[in-house]
Protein backbone atom coordinates (compact mmCIF):
# COMPACT_ATOMS: atom_id res chain seq x y z
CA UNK A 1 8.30 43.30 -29.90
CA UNK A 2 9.92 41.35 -32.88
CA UNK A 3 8.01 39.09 -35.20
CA UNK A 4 9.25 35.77 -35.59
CA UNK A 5 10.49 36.76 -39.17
CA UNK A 6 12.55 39.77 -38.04
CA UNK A 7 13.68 37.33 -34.99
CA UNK A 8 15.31 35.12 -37.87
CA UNK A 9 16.68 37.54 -39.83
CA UNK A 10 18.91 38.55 -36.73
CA UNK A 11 19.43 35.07 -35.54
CA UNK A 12 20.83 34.51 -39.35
CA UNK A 13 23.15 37.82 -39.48
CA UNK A 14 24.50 37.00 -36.20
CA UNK A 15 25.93 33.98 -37.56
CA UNK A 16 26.95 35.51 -40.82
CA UNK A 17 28.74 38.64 -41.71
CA UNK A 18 26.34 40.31 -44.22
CA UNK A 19 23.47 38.49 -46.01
CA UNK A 20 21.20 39.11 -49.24
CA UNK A 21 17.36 39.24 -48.75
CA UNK A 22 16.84 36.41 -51.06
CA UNK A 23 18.41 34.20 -48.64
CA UNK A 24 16.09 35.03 -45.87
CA UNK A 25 13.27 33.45 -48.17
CA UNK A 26 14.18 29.99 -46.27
CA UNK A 27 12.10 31.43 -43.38
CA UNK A 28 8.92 29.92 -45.30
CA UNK A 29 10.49 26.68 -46.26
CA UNK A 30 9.08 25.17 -42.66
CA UNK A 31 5.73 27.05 -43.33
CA UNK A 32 3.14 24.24 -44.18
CA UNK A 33 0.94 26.59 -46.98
CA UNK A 34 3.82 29.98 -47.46
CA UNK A 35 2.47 33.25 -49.16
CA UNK A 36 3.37 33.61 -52.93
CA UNK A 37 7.00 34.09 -53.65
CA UNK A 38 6.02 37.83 -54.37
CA UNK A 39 4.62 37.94 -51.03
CA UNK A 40 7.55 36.29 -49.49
CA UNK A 41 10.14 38.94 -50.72
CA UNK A 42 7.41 41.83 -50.08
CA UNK A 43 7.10 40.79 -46.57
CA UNK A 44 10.88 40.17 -45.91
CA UNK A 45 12.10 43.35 -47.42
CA UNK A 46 9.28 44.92 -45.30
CA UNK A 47 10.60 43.15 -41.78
CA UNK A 48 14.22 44.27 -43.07
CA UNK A 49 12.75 48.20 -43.47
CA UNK A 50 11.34 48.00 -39.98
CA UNK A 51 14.73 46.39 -38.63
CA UNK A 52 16.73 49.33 -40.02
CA UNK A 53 13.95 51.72 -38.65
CA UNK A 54 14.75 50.37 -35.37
CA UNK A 55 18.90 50.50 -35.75
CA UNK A 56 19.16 46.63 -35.78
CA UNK A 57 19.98 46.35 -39.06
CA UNK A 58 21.97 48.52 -42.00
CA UNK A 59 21.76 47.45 -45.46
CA UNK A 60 23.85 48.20 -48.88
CA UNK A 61 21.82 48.67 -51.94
CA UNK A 62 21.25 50.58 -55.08
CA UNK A 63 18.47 54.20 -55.43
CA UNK A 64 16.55 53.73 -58.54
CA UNK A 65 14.10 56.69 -59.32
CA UNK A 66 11.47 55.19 -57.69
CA UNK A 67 12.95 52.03 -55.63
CA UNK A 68 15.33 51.07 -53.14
CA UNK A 69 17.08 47.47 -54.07
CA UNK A 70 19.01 46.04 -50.94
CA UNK A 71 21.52 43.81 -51.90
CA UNK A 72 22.92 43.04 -48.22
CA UNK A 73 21.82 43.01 -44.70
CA UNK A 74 24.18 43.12 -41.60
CA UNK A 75 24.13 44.09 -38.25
CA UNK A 76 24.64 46.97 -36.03
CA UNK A 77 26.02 47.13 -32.98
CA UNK A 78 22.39 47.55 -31.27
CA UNK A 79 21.70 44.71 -33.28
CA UNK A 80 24.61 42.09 -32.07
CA UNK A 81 23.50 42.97 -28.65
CA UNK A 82 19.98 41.90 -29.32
CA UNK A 83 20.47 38.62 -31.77
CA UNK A 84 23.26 38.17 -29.11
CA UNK A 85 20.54 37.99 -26.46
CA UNK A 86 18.61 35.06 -28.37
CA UNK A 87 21.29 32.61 -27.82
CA UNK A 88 22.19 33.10 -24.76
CA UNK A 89 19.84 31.90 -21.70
CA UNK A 90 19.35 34.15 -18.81
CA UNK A 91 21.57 32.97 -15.76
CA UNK A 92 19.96 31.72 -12.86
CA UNK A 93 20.95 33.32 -9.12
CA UNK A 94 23.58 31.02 -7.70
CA UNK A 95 22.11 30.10 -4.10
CA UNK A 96 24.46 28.93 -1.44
CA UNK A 97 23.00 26.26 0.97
CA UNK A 98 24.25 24.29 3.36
CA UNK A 99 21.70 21.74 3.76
CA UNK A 100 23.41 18.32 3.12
CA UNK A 101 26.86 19.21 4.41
CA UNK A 102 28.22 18.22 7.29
CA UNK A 103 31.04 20.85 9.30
CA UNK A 104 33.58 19.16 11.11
CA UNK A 105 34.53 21.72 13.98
């Protein structure tokens, strides 16, 4: 199960090609009382890590001796499919009736 964090950050790379991190921070612009910018990036870096885990996401960034610094987000394959699955409503059986119609023989 997604959190509504990780939800947006595949709604938003589905519509883009890659992303930074920073830009996810508009998640907690709706948010009536948002964690401290520090928290914001800790817990959106976090989601990311846990969306990579799970193949939805790859990132680009830079290996400092004791960090990892993402500098863009996009999706995988696995990842399309789900976002795609967000957007798209499931369809409804198409039932056939005749009730209403008149058949002229």
């Amino acid at each position: 199960m997604l959190s509504r964090l990780q939800k947006y950050i595949l709604r938003n790379l589905y519509t883009t090609k890659f992303m930074k991190p920073q830009a996810l921070l508009r998640f907690y612009e709706r948010e009536k009382n948002p964690p401290s910018r520090k928290d914001q990036q800790t817990t959106v870096v976090r989601s990311a890590e846990r969306l990579i885990i799970q193949g939805l996401i790859a990132a680009r960034g830079k290996w400092t001796k004791n960090k990892w610094y993402i500098e863009a987000l996009a999706l995988t394959p696995a990842g399309k499919k789900r976002a795609k699955s967000f957007f798209t409503q499931p369809q409804l059986p198409f039932i056939y009736s005749s009730h209403g119609h008149s058949k002229k023989h």
